[in-house]
N, C-alpha and C. Protein backbone atom coordinates (compact mmCIF):
# COMPACT_ATOMS: atom_id res chain seq x y z
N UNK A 1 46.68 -16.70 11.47
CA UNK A 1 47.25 -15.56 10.80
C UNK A 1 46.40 -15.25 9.56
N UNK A 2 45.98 -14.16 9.02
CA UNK A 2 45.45 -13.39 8.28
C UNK A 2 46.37 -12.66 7.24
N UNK A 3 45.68 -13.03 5.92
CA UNK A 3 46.38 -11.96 4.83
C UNK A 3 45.71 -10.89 5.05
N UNK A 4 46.11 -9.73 5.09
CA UNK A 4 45.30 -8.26 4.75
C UNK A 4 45.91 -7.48 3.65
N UNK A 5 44.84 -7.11 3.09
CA UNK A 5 45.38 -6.20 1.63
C UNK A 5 44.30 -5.13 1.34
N UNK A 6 45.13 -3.97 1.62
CA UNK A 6 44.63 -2.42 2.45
C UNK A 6 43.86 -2.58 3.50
N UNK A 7 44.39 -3.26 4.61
CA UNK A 7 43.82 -3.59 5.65
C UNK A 7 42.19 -4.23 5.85
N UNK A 8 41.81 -4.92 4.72
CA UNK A 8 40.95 -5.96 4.52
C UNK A 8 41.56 -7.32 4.61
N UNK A 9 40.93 -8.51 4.50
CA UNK A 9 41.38 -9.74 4.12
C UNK A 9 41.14 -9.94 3.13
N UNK A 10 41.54 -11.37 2.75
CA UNK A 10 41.17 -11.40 1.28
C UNK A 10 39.86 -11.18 0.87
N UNK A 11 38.89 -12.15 1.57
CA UNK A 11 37.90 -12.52 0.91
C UNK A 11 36.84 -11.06 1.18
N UNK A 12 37.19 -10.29 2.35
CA UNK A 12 36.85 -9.13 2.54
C UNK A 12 37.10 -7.95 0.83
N UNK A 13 38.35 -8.10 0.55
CA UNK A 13 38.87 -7.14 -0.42
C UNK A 13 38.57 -7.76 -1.60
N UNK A 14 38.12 -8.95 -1.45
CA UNK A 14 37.32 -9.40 -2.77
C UNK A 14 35.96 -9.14 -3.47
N UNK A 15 35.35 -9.05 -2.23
CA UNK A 15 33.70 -8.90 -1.72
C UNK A 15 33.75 -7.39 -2.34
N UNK A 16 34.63 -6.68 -1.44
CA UNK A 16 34.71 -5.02 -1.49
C UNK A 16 34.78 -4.55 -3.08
N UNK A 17 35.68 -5.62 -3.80
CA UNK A 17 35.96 -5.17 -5.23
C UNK A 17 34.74 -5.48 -6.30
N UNK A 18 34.16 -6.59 -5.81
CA UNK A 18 33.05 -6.98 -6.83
C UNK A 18 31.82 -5.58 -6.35
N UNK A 19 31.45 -5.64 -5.09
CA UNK A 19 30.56 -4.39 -4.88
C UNK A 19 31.14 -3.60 -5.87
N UNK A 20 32.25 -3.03 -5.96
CA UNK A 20 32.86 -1.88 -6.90
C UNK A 20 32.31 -1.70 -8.63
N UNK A 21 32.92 -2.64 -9.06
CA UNK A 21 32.43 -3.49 -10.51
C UNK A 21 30.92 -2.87 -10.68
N UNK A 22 30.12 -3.67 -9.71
CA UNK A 22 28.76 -4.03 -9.73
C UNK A 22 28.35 -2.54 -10.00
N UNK A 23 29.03 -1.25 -8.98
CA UNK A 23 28.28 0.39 -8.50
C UNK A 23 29.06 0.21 -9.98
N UNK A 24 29.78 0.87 -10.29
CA UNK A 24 30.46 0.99 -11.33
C UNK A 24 29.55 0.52 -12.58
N UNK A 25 29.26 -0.19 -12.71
CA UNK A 25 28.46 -0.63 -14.19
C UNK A 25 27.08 -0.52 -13.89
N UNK A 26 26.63 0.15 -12.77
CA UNK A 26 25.14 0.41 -12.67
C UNK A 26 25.35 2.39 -12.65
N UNK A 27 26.04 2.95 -12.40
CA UNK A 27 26.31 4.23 -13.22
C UNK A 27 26.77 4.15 -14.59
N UNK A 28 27.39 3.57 -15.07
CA UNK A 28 27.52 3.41 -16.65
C UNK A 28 25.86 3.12 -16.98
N UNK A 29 25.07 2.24 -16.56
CA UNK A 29 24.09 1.87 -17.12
C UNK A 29 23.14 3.53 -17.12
N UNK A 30 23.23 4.25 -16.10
CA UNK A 30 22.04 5.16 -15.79
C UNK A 30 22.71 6.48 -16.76
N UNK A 31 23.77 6.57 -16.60
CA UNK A 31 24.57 7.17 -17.64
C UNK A 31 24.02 7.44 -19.33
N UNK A 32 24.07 6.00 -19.44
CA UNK A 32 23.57 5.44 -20.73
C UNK A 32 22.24 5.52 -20.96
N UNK A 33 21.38 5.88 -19.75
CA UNK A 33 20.23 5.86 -19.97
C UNK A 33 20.13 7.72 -20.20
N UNK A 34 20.69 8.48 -19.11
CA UNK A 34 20.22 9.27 -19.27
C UNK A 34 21.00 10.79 -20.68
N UNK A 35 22.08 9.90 -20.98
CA UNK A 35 22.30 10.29 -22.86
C UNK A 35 21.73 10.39 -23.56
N UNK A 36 21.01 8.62 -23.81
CA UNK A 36 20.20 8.44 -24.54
C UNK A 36 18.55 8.26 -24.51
N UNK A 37 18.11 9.35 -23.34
CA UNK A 37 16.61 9.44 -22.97
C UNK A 37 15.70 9.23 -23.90
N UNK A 38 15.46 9.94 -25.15
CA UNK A 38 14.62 10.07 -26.39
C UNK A 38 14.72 8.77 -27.27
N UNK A 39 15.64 7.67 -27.09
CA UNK A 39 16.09 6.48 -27.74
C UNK A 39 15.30 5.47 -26.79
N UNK A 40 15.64 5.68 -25.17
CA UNK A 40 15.07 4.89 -24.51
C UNK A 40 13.31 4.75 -24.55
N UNK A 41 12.80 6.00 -24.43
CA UNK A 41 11.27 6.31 -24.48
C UNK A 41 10.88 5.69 -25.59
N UNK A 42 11.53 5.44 -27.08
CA UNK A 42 10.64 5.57 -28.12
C UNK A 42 10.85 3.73 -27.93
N UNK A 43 11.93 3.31 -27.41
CA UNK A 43 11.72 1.58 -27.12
C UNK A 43 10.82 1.25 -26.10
N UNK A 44 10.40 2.07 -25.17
CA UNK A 44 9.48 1.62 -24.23
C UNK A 44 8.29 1.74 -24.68
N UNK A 45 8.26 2.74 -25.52
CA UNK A 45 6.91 3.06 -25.96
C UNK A 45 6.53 1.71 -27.04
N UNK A 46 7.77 1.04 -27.80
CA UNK A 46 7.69 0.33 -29.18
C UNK A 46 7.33 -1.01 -27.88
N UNK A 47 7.84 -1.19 -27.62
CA UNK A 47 7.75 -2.45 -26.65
C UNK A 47 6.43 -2.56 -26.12
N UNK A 48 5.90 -1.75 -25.38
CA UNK A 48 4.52 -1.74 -24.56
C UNK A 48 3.19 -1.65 -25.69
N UNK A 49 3.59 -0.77 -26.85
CA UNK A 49 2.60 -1.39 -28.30
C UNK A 49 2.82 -2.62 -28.74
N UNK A 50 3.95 -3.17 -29.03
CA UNK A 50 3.81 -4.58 -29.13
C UNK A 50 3.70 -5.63 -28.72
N UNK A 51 3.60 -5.43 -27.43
CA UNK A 51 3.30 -6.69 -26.35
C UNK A 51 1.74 -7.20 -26.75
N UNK A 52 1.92 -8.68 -27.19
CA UNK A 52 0.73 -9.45 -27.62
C UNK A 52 -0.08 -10.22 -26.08
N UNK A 53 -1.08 -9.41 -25.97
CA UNK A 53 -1.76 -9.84 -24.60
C UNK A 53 -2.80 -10.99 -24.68
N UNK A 54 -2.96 -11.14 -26.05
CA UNK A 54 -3.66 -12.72 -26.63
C UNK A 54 -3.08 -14.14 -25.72
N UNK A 55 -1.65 -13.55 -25.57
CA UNK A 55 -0.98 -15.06 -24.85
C UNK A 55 -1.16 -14.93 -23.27
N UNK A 56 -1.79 -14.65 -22.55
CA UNK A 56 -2.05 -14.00 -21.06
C UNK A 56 -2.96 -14.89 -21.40
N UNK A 57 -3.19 -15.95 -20.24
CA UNK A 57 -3.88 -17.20 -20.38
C UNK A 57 -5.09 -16.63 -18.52
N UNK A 58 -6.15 -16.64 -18.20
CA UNK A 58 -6.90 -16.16 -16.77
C UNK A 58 -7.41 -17.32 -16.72
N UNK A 59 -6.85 -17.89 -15.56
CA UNK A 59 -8.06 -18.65 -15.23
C UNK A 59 -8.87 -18.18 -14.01
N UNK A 60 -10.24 -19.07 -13.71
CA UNK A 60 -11.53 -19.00 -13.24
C UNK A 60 -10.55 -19.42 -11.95
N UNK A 61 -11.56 -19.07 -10.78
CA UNK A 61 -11.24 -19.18 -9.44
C UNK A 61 -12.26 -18.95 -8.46
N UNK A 62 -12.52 -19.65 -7.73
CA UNK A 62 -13.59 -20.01 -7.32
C UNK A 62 -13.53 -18.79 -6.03
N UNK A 63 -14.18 -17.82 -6.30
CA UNK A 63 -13.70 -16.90 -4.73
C UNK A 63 -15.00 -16.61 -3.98
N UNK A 64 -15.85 -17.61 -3.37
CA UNK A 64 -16.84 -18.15 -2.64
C UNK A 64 -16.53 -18.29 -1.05
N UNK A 65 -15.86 -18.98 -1.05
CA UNK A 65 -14.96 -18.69 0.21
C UNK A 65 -14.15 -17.50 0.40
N UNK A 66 -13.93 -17.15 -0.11
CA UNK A 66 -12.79 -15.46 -0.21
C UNK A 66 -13.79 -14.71 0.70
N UNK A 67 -14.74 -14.65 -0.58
CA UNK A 67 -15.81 -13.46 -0.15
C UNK A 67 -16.72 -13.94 1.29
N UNK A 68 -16.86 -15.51 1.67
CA UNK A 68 -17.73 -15.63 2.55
C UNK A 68 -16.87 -15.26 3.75
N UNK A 69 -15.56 -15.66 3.84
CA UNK A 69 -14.71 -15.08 4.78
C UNK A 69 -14.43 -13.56 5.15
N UNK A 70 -14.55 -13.10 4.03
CA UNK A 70 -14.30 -11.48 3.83
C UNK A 70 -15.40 -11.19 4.31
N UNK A 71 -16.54 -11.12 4.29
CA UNK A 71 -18.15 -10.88 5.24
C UNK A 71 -17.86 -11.06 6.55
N UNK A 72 -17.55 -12.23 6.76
CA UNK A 72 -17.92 -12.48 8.52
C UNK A 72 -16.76 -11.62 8.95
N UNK A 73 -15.37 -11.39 8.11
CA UNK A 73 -14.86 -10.48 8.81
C UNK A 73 -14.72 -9.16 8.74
N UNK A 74 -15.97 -8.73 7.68
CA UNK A 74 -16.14 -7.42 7.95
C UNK A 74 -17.56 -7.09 9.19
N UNK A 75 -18.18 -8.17 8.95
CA UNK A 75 -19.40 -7.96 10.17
C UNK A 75 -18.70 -8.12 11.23
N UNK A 76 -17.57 -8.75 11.66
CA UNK A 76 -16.82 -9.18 13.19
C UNK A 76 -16.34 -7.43 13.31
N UNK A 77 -16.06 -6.55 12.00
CA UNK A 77 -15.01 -4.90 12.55
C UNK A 77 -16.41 -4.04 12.60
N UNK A 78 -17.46 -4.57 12.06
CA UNK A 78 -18.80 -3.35 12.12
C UNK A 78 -19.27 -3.24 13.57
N UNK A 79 -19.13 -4.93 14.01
CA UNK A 79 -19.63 -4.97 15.51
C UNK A 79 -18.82 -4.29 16.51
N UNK A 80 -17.61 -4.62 16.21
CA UNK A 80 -16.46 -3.89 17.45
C UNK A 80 -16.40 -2.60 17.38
N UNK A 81 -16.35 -2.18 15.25
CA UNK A 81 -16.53 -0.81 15.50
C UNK A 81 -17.28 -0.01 15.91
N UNK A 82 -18.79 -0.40 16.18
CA UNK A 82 -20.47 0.11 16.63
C UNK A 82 -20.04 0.23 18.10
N UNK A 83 -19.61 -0.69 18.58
CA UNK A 83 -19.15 -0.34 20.16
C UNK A 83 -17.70 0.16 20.28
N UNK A 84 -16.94 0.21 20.19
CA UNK A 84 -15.98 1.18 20.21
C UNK A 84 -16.45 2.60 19.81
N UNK A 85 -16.78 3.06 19.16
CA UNK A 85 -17.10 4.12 18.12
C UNK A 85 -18.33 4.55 19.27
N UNK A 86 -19.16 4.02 20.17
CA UNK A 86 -20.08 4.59 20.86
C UNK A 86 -19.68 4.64 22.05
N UNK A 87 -18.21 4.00 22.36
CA UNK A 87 -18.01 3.55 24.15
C UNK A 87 -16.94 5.38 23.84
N UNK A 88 -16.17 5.53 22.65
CA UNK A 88 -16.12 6.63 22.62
C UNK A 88 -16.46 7.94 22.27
N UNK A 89 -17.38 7.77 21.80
CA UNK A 89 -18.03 8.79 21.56
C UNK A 89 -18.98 9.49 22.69
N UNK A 90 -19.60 8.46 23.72
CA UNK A 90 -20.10 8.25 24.95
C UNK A 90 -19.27 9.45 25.65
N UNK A 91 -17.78 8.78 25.95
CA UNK A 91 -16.77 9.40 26.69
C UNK A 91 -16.65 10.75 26.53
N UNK A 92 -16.20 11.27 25.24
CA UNK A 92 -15.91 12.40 24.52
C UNK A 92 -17.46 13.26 25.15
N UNK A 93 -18.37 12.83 24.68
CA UNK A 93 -19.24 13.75 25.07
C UNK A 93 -19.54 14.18 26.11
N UNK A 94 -19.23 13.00 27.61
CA UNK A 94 -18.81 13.80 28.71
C UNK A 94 -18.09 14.31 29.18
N UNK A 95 -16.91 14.27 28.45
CA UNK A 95 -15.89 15.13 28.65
C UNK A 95 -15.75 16.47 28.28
N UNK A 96 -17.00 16.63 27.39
CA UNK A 96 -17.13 17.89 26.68
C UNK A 96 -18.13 18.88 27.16
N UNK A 97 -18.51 18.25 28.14
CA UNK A 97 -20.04 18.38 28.75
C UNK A 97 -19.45 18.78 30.31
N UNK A 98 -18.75 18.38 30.69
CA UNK A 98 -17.95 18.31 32.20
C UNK A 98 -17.23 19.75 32.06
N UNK A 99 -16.36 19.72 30.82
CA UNK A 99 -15.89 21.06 30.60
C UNK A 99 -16.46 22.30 30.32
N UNK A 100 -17.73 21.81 29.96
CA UNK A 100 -18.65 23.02 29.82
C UNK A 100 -18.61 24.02 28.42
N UNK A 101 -17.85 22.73 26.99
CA UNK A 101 -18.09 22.76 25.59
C UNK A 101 -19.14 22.32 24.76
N UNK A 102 -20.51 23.09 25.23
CA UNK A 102 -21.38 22.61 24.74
C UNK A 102 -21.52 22.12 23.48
N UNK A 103 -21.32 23.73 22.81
CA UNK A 103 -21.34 23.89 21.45
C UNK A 103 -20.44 22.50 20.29
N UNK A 104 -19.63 21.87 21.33
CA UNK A 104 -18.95 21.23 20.55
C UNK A 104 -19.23 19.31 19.80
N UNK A 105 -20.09 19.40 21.40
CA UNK A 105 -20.79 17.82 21.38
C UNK A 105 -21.34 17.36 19.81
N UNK A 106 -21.81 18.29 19.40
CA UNK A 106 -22.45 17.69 17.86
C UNK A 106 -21.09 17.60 17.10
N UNK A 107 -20.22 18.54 17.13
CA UNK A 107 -19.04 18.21 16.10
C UNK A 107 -18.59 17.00 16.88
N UNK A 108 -18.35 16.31 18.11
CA UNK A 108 -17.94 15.05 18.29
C UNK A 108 -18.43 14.09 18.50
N UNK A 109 -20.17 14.14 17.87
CA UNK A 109 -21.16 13.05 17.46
C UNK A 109 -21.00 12.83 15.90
N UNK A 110 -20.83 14.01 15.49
CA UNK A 110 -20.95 13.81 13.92
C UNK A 110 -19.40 12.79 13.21
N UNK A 111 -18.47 13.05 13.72
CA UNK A 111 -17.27 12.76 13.70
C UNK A 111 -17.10 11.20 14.35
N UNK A 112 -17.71 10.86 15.32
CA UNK A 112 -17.99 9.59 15.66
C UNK A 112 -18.55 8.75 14.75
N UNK A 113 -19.70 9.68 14.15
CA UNK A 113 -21.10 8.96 13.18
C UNK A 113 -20.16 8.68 11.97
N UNK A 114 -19.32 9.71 11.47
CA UNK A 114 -18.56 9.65 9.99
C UNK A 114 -17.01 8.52 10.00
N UNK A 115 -17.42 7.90 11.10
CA UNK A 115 -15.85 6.82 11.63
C UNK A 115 -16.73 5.69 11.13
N UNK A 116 -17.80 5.70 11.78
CA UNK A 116 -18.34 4.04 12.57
C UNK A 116 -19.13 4.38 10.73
N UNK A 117 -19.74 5.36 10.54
CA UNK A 117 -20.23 5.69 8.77
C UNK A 117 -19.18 4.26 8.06
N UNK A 118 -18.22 4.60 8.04
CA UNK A 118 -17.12 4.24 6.88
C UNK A 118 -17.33 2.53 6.68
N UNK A 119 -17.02 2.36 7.67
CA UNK A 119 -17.58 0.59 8.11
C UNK A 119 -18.36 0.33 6.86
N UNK A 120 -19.61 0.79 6.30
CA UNK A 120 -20.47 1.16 5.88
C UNK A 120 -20.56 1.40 4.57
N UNK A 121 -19.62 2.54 4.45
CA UNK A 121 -19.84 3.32 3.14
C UNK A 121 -18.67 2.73 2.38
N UNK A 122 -17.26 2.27 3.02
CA UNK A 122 -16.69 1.82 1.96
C UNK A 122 -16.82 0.48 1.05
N UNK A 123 -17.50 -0.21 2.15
CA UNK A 123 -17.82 -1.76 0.64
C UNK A 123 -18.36 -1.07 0.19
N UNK A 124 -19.94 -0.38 -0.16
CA UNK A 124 -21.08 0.25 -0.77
C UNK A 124 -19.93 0.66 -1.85
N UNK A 125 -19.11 1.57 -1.49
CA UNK A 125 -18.51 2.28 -2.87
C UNK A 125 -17.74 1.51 -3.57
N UNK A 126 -17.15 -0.07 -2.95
CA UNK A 126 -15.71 -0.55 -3.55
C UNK A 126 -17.43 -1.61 -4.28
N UNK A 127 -18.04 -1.70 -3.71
CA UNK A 127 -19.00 -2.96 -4.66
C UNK A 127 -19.53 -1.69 -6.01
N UNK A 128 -20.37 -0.84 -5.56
CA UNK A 128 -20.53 0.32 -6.78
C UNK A 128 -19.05 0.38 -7.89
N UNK A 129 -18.49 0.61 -7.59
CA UNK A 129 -16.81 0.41 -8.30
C UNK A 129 -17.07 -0.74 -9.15
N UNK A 130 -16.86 -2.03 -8.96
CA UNK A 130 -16.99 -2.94 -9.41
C UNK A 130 -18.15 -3.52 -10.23
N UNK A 131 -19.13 -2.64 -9.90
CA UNK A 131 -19.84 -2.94 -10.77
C UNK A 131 -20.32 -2.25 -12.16
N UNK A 132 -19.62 -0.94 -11.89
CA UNK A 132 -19.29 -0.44 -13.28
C UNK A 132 -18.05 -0.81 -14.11
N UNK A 133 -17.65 -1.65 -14.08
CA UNK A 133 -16.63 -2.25 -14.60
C UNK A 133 -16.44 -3.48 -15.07
C-alpha cells in the first residue's frame, strides 16, 4: 500500500517540492540579476581587474610525444586523404565526362585539389599562428 498526496507518493511529492524551491530561487536569482544589471557589471568588471594572476603556478610538460604522435597521425589522414581525394575525384570526372559536362571537370579538379590542399595548408597556418605568438 502506498501513501499518495495529490496523487504522487511521498517521496515522489517530496522530490517534486524540492525541484520547486530549487526553480523558484533560481528566478529570484535572475530576477535579482536582471534589476540590478549596472551593479552586477561594475562587480564583474571589479572582480576580473582584480584577479591576481601572479598566483597561476604553469608547469613545463614534456609534449614530444604529443607532437610525435600528432605527425604520424596526420601523415596516416594525408595518405588516405591523397587517395581518397583522387579515387574521387577520378570518379567525378568520369562522370562528368560520360554526361557530356565538359566545361565542368576543372571546377571538380580544382575542388578536389582545395580538399586534399587543406591536409596541407592547415598545420602551415596553425604552426604560422603559433609562431607569432
Amino acid at each position: 500500500m502506498k501513501l499518495l498526496v495529490n496523487g504522487y507518493t511521498v517521496t515522489e511529492h517530496l522530490q517534486l517540492k524540492r525541484n520547486n524551491e530549487f526553480v523558484n530561487y533560481i528566478d529570484e536569482a535572475i530576477g535579482h540579476i536582471k534589476s540590478n544589471k549596472k551593479k552586477y557589471i561594475v562587480l564583474v568588471l571589479l572582480i576580473a581587474l582584480t584577479v591576481d594572476f601572479s598566483t597561476i603556478n604553469a608547469f613545463a610538460v614534456d609534449t614530444s610525444t604529443i607532437d610525435k604522435a600528432g605527425n604520424e597521425i596526420l601523415d596516416l589522414m594525408r595518405k588516405v586523404g591523397y587517395w581518397v581525394t583522387l579515387i574521387l575525384c577520378s570518379k567525378d570526372v568520369i562522370k562528368h565526362s560520360m554526361r557530356g559536362h565538359l566545361d565542368s571537370i576543372g571546377t571538380v579538379i580544382t575542388l578536389h585539389g582545395i580538399a586534399f590542399g587543406t591536409l596541407y595548408f592547415l598545420p602551415w597556418l596553425f604552426d604560422l599562428i603559433k609562431g607569432l605568438f
